[in-house]
Protein backbone atom coordinates (compact mmCIF):
# COMPACT_ATOMS: atom_id res chain seq x y z
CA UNK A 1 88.92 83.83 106.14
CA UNK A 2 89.66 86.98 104.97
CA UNK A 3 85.56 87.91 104.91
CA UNK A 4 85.30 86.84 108.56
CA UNK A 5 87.44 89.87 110.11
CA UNK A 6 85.52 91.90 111.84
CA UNK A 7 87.71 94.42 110.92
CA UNK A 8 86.09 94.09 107.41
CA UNK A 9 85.18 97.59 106.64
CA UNK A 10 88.45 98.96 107.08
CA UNK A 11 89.73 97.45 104.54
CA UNK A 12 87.19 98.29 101.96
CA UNK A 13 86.84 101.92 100.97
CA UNK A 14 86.38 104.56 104.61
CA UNK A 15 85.69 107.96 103.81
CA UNK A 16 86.05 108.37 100.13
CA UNK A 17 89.56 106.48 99.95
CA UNK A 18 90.45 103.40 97.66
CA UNK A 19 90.21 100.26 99.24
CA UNK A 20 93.37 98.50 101.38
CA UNK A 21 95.41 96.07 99.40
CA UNK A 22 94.70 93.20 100.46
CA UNK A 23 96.57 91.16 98.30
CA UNK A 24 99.37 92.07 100.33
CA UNK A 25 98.24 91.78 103.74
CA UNK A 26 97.91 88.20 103.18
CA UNK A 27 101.19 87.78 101.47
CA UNK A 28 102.41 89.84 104.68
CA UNK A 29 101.03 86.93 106.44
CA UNK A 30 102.18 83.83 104.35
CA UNK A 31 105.52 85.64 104.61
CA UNK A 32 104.90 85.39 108.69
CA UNK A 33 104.29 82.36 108.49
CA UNK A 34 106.61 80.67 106.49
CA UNK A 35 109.09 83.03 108.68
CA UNK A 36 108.14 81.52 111.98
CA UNK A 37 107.90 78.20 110.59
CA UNK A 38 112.05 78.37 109.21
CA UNK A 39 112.55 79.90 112.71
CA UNK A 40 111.28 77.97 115.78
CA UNK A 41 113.52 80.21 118.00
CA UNK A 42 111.02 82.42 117.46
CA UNK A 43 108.77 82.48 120.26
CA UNK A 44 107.14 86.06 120.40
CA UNK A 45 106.41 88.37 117.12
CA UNK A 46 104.15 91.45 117.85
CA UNK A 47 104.47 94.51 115.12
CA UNK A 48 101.66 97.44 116.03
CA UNK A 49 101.08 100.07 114.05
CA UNK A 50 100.88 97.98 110.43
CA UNK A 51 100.02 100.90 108.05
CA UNK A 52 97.72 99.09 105.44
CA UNK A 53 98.23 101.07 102.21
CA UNK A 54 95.92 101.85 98.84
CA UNK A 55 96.85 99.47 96.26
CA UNK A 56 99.90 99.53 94.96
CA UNK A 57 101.17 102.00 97.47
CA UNK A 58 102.66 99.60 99.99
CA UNK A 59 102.02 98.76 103.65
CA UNK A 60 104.05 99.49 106.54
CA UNK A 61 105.16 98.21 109.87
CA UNK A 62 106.35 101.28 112.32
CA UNK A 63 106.97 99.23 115.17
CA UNK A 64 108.48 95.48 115.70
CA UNK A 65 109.84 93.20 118.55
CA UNK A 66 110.79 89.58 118.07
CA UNK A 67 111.33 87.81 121.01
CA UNK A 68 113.45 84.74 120.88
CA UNK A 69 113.71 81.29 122.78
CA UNK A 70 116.10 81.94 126.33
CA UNK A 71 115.54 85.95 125.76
């Protein structure tokens, strides 16, 4: 899956820097995952910027909104 993003080149190395970790961009995801599947109230998840850092740096979300069931 992971080789099918389009995206693909960003994560690899851009302009002379090391390559995104993406070991944890898809634990970020199997973490979303298993969150929304614990929470069905859950209806609406968007987080924009996600700062993809070098390895072993960390990533980042700047921005989140959860939106739950009757809000």
């Amino acid at each position: 899956m992971r080789s099918s993003v389009r995206a693909r080149a960003l994560f690899e190395r851009v302009r002379g820097k090391p390559p995104a970790d993406e070991e944890e961009l898809v634990e970020l995801l199997l973490r979303l995952s298993q969150l929304l599947s614990d929470h069905p109230e859950i209806v609406e998840l968007d987080f924009n910027p996600f700062l993809a850092g070098y390895r072993g740096e960390g990533s980042c979300v700047l921005d989140m909104r959860v939106r739950l069931v009757g809000a």
